[in-house]
Protein backbone atom coordinates (compact mmCIF):
# COMPACT_ATOMS: atom_id res chain seq x y z
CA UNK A 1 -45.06 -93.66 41.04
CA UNK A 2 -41.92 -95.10 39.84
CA UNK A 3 -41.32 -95.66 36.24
CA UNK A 4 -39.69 -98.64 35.24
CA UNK A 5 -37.92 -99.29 31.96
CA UNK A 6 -35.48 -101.90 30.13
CA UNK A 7 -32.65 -99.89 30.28
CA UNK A 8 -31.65 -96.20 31.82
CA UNK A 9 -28.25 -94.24 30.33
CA UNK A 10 -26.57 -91.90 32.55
CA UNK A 11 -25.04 -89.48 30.78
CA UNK A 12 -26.29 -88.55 27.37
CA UNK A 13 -23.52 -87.15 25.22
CA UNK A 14 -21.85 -88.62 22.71
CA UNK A 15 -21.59 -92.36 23.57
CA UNK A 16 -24.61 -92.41 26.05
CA UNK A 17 -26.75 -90.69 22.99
CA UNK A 18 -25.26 -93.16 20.28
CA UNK A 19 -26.10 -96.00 22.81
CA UNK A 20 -29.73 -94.67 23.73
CA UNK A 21 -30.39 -94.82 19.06
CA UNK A 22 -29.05 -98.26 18.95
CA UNK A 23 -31.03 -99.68 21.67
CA UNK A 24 -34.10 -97.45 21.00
CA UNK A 25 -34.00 -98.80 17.16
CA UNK A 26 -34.46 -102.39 18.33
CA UNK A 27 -37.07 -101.80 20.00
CA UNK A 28 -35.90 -101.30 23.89
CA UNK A 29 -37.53 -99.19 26.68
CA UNK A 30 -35.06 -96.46 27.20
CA UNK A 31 -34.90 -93.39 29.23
CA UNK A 32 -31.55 -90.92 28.46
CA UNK A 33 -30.70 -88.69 31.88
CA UNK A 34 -28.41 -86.10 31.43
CA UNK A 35 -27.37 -83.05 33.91
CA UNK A 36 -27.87 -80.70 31.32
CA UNK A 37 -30.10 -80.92 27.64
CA UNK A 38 -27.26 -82.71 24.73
CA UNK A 39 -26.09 -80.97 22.66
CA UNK A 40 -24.48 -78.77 25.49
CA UNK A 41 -21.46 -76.74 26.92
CA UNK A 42 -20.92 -78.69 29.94
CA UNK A 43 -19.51 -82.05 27.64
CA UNK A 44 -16.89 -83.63 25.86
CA UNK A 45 -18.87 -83.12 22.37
CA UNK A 46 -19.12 -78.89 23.26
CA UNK A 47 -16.43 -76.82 20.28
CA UNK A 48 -18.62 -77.91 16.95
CA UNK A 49 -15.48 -79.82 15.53
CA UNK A 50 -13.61 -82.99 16.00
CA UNK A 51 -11.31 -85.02 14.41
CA UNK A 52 -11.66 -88.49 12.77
CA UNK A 53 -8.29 -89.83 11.80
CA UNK A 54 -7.88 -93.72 10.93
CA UNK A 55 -3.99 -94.18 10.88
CA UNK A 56 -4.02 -93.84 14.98
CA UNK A 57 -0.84 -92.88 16.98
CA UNK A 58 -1.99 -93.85 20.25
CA UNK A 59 -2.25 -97.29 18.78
CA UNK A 60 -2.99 -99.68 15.98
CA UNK A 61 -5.46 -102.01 17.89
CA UNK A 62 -7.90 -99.03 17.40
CA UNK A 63 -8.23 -98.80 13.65
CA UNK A 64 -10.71 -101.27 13.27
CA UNK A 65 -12.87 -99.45 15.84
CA UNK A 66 -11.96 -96.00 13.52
CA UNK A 67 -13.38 -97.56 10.39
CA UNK A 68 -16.28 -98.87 11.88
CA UNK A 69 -17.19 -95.61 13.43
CA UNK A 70 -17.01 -94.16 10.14
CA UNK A 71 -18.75 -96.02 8.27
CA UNK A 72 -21.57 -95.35 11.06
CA UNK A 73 -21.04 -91.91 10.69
CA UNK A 74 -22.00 -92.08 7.18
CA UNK A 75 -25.26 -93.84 8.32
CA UNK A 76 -25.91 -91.47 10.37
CA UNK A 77 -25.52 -88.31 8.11
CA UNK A 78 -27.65 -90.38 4.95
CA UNK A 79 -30.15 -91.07 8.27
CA UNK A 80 -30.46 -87.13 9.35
CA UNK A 81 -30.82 -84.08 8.10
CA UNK A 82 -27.46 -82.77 9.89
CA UNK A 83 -24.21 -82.42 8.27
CA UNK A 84 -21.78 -84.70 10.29
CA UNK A 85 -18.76 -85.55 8.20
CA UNK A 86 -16.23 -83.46 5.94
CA UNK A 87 -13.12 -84.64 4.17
CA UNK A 88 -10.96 -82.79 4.12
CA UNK A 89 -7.68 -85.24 4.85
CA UNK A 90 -5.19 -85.65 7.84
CA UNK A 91 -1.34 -84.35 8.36
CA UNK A 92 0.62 -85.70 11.00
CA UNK A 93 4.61 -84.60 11.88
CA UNK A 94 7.47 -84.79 14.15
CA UNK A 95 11.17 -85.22 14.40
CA UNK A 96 12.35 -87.68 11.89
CA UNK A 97 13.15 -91.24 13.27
CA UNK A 98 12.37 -89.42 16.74
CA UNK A 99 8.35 -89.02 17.26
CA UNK A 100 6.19 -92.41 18.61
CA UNK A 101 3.03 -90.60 17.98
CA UNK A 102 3.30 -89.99 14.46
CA UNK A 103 5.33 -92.80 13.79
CA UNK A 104 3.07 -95.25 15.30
CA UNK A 105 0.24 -93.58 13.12
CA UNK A 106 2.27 -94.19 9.86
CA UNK A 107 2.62 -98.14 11.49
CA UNK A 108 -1.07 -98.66 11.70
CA UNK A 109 -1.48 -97.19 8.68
CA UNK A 110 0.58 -99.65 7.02
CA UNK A 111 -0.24 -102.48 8.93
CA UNK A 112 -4.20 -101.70 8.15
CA UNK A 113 -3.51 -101.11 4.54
CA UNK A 114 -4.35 -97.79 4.66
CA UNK A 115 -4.30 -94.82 2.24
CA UNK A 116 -1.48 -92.91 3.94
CA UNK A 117 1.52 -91.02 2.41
CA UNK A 118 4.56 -90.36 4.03
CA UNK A 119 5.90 -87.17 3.68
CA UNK A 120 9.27 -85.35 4.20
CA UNK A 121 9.61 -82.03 5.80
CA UNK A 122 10.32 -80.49 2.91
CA UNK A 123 7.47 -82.34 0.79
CA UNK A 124 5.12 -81.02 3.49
CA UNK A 125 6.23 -77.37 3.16
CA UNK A 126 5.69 -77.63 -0.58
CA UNK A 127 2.12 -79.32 -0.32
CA UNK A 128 1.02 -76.89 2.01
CA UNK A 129 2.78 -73.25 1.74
CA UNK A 130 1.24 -72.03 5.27
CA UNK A 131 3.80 -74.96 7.33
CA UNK A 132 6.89 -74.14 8.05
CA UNK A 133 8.69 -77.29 8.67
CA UNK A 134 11.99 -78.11 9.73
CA UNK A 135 14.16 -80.36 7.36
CA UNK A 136 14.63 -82.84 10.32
CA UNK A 137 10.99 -83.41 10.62
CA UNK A 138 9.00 -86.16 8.77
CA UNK A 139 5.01 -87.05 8.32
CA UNK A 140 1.97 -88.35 6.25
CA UNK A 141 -1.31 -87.27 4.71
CA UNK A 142 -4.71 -89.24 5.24
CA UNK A 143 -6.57 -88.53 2.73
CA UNK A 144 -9.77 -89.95 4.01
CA UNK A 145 -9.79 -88.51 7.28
CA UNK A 146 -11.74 -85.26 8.24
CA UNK A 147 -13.84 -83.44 10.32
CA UNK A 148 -17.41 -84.19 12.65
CA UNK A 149 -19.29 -81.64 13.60
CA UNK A 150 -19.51 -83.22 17.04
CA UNK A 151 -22.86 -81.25 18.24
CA UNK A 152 -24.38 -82.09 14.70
CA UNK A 153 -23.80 -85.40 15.70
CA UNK A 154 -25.23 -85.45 19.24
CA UNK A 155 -28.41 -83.38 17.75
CA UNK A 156 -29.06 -86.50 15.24
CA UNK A 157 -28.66 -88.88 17.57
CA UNK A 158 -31.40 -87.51 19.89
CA UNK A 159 -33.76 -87.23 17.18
CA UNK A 160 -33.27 -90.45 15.86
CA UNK A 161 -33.54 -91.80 19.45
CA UNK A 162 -36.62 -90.27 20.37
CA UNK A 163 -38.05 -90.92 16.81
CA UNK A 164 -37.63 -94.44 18.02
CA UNK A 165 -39.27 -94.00 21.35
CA UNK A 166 -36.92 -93.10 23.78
CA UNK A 167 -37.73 -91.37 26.35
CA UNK A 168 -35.27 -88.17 27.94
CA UNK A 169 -34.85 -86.51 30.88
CA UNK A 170 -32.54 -83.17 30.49
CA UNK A 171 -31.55 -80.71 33.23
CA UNK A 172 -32.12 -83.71 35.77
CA UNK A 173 -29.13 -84.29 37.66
CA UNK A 174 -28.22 -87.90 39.32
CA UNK A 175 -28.18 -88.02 43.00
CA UNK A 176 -27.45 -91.83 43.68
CA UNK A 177 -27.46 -94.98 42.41
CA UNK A 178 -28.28 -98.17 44.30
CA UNK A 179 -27.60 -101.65 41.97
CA UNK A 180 -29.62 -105.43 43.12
CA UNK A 181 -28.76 -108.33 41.78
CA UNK A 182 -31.23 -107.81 38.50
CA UNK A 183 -32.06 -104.07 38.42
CA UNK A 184 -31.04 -101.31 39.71
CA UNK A 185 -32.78 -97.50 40.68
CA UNK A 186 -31.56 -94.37 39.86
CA UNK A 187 -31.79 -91.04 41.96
CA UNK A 188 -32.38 -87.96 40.13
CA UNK A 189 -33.55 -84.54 41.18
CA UNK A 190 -36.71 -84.98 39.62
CA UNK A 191 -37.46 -88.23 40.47
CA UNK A 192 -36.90 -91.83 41.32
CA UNK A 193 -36.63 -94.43 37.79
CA UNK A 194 -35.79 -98.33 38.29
CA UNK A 195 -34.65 -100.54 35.04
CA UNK A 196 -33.34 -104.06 34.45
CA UNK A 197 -30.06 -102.25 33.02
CA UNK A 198 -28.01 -99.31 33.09
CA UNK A 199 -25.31 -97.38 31.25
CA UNK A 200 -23.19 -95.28 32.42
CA UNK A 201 -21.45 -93.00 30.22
CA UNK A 202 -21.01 -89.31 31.72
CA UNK A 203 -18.30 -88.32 30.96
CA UNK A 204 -16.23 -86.14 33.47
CA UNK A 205 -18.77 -87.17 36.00
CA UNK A 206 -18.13 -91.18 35.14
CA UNK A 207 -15.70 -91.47 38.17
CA UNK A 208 -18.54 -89.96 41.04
CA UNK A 209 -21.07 -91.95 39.52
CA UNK A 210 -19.57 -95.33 39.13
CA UNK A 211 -18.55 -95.04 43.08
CA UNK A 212 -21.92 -95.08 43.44
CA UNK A 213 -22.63 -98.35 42.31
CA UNK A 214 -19.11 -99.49 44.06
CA UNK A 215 -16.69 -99.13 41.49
CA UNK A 216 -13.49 -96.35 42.01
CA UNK A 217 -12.05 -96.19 38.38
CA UNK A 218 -8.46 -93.86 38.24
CA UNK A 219 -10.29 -90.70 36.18
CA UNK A 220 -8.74 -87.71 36.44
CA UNK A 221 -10.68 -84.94 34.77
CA UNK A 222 -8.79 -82.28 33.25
CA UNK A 223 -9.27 -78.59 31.91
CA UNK A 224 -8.51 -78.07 28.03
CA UNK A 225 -8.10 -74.69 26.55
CA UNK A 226 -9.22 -74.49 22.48
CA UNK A 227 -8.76 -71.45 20.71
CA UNK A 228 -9.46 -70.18 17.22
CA UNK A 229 -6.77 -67.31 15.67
CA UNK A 230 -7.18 -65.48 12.58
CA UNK A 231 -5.42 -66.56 9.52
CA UNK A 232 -4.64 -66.50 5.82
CA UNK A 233 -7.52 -67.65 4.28
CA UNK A 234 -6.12 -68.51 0.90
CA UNK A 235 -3.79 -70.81 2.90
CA UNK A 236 -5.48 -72.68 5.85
CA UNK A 237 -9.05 -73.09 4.49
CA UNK A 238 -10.38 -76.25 4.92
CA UNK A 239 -10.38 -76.53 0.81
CA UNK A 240 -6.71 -76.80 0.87
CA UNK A 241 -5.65 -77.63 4.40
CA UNK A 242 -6.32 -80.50 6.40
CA UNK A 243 -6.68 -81.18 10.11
CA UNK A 244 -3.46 -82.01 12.00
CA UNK A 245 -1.69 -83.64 14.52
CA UNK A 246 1.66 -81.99 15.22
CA UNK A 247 4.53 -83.98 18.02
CA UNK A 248 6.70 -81.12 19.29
CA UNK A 249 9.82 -81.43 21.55
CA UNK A 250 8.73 -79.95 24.78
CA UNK A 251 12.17 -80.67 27.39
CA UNK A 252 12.72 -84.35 28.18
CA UNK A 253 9.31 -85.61 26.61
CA UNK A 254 6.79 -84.63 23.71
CA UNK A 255 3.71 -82.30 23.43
CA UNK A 256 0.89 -82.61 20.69
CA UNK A 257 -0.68 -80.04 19.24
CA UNK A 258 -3.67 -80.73 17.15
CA UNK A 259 -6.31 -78.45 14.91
CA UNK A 260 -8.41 -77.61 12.41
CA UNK A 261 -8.48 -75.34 9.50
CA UNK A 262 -10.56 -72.03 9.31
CA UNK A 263 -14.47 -72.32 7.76
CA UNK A 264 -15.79 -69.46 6.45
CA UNK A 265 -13.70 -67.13 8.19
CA UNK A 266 -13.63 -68.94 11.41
CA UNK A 267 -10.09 -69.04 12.21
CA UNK A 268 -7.61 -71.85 12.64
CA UNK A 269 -8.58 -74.52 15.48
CA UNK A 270 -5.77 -75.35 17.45
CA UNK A 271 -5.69 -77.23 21.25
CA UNK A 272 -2.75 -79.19 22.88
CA UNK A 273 -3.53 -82.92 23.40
CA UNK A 274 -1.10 -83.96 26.33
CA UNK A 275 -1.24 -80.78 28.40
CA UNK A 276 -3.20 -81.61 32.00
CA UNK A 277 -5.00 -79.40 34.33
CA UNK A 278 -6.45 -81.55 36.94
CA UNK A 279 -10.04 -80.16 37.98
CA UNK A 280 -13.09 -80.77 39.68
CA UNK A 281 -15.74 -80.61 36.60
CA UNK A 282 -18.49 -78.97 39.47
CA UNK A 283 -15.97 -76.41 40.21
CA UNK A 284 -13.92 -75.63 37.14
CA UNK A 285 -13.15 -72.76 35.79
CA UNK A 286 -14.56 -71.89 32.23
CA UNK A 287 -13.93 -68.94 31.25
CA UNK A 288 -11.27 -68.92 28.85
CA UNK A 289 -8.13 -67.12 29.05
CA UNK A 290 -8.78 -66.84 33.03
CA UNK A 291 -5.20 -69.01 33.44
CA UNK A 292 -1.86 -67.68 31.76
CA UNK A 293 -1.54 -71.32 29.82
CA UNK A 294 -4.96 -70.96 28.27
CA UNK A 295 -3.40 -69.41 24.72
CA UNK A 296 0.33 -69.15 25.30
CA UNK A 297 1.93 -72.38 24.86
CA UNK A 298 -0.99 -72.29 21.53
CA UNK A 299 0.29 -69.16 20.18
CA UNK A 300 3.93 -70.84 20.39
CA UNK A 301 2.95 -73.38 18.39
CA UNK A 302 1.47 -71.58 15.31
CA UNK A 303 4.23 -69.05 15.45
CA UNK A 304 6.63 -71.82 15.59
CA UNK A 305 4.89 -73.98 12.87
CA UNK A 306 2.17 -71.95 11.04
CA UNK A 307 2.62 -68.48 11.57
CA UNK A 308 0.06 -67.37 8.99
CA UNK A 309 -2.05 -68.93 11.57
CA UNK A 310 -1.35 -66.70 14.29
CA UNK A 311 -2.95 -63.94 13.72
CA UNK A 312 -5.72 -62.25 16.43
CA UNK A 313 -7.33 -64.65 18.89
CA UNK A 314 -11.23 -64.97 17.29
CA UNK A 315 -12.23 -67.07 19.74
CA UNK A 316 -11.11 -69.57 22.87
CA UNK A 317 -13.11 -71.83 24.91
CA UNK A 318 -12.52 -74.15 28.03
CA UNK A 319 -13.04 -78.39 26.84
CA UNK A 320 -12.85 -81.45 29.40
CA UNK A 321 -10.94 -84.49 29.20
CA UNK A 322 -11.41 -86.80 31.11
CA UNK A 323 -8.01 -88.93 31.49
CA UNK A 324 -7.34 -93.23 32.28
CA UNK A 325 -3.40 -93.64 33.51
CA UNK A 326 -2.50 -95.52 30.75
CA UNK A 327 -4.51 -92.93 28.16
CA UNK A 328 -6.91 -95.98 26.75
CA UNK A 329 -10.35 -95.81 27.48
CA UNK A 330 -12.61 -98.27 29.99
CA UNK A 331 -15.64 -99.99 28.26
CA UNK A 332 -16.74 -103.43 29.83
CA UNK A 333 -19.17 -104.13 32.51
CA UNK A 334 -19.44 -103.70 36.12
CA UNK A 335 -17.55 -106.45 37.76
CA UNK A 336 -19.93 -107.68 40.59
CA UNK A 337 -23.04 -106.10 38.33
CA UNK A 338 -22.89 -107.21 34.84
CA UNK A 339 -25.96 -106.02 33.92
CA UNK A 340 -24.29 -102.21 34.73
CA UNK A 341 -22.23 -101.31 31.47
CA UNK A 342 -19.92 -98.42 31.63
CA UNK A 343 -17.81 -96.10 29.00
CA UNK A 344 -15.26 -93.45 30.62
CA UNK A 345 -12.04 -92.24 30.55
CA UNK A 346 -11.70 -91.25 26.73
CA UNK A 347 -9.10 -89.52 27.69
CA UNK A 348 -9.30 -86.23 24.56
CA UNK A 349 -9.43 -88.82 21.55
CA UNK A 350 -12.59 -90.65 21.82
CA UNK A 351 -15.70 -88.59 20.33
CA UNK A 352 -14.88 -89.85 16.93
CA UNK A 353 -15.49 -93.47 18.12
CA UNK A 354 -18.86 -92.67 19.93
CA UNK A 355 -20.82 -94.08 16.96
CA UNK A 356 -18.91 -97.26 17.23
CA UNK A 357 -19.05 -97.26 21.13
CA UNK A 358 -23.05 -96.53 21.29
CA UNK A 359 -22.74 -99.72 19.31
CA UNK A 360 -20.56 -101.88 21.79
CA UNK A 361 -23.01 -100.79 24.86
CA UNK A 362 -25.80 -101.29 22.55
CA UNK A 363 -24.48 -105.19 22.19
CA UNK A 364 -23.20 -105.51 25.50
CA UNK A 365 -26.47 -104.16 27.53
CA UNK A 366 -28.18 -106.74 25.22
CA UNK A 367 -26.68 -109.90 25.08
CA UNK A 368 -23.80 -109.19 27.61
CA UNK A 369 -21.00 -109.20 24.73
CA UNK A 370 -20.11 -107.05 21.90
CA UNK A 371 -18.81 -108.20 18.33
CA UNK A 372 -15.68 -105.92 18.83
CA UNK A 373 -12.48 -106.59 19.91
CA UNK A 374 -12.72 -104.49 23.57
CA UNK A 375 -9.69 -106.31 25.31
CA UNK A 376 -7.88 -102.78 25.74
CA UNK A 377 -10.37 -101.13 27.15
CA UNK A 378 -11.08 -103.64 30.86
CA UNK A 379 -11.27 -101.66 33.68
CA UNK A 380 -9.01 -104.44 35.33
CA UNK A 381 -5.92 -104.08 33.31
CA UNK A 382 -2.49 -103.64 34.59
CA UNK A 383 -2.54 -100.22 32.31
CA UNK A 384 -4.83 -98.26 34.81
CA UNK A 385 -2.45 -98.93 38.21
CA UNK A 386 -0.01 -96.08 36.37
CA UNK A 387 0.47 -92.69 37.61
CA UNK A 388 -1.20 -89.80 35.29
CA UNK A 389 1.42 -87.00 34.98
């Protein structure tokens, strides 16, 4: 017999979860489907850290989104047992007068009224003895940014969610998806469900599902080596060091490095935002260190910038991003099915809004529109007809 229910997620990590609370807390039938059982290795969320950062370089129309989802963060750690937010402050630099990222970061900043200070090169090396910075080179500190521990935060959201009667179904991939005019049925390997709505929101695996329902979005998943080194504790612990966000001259255009500082011994966090390995997510390879690029260009960067950093590889690991054209993410609904809602293409710098998005599909699944400003993020835009390179 076929179960029926208000709404079914597909794909339950980090916004699908957050979406699956919100709705469950109001009351809503729910059912959560995921290809694997959240928190997992297979996701976005997978690496225990990520960064929340307010003062945004990849632009200023998402700070309001960044406060919000902090301030549901907080909820959610008062809400839980789990420990999902540390302070421990932001750094950002680049080449003086010469680096959009950061500089667009300091912009929103100031346009926001944040808390940021802007930093020389040299004020930088004497704040934090483990940088070595050039003199040309120019930042900021965040003070109120941090760290989420990004499975924590999947973990509470599940509980919360099925405290509040949602129902899951884990290790249960999706087959097909067939949409009418007021419902729709979805096609798993363990069986057939049918609801009056449906989000979907799984992540690498966004692009084959959303064909299903006749929608081909431009995702273009892509392979992400993170690795942890050994380093000075007395200099990179996360008591004295923040996260970061470095921009780097890399030929004609600009890599960015990003990372975390050591925890108990854990090493120094460091991945490379902009670098793309276009992959099959079914097919990819995982194991780190299997391709030449997995820790050399990151062992550049900490000898270049933080050589007391760059001591023994601890640990490295394989992440997935999963990338729009324009690098802004797609949340709206389906265009011929409105009451299909769909979040994708985060593109490596949106699990710290998950809280905030489980809110927008939350609203939008509802009542058909959220209280956010989403404009950016239409799967229509001119933004999404550019080339990914």
């Amino acid at each position: 017999m076929t179960k029926h229910y208000d709404v079914i997620v597909a794909g339950a990590g980090s916004m699908g979860m957050a979406a699956g609370y919100y709705l469950a807390r109001q009351g809503v039938k729910v059912l959560l489907v995921d290809s694997y059982h959240p928190p997992h290795d297979q996701g976005s969320h997978y690496g225990e850290t990520r960064i929340i950062r307010h003062a945004y370089g990849e632009g200023r129309e998402y700070v309001p989104l960044a406060l919000r989802s902090q301030e549901l963060w907080n909820e959610l750690e008062k809400k839980s047992h789990h420990k999902i937010f540390t302070q421990v402050g932001a750094i950002g630099f680049g080449p003086k007068n010469n680096a959009p990222f950061i500089d667009e970061a300091i912009a929103s900043g100031k346009a926001y009224g944040l808390n940021v200070e802007h930093l020389t090169g040299e004020q930088l090396r004497e704040r934090y003895q483990g940088l070595h910075v050039p003199d040309d080179y120019s930042g900021f500190f965040e003070p109120d940014s941090g760290i989420l521990f990004s499975e924590n935060c999947n973990q509470a959201y599940k509980e919360l969610a099925i405290h509040h009667g949602a129902e899951v179904s884990f290790y249960n991939p999706i087959t097909d998806i067939e949409a009418y005019e007021d419902s729709v049925k979805v096609i798993s390997e363990k069986g057939i469900f049918t609801s009056d709505k449906l989000i979907i929101s799984a992540g690498s695996w966004c692009g084959k599902l959303t064909e299903k329902v006749g929608l081909r979005l431009p995702l273009v998943p892509t392979r992400q080596p993170v690795a942890w080194f050994e380093a000075n504790e007395d200099l990179f612990n996360s008591n004295v060091f923040p996260v970061f966000m470095v921009e780097v001259p890399s030929g004609d255009t600009r890599a960015i490095y990003y990372g975390f500082p050591t925890f108990n011994g854990c090493g120094v966090k460091v991945g490379r935002h902009d670098y793309i390995n276009a992959i099959d997510p079914d097919t990819m390879n995982r194991e780190f260190g299997s391709e030449e690029e997995d820790q050399g260009h990151l062992r550049e960067f900490l000898d270049q910038f933080m050589p007391q950093a760059s001591g023994s590889l601890k640990k490295g690991m394989i992440c997935l991003y999963t990338r729009t054209p324009d690098g802004h993410f797609i949340i709206d609904k389906h265009p011929v099915h409105s009451h299909i809602s769909i979040a994708a293409g985060f593109s490596g710098h949106g699990f710290k809004f998950a809280s905030a998005v489980g809110e927008i599909l939350s609203q939008l699944t509802l009542t058909g529109e959220t209280e956010h400003d989403i404009s950016i993020f239409k799967w229509n835009r001119p933004g999404l007809h550019k080339t990914v390179n």
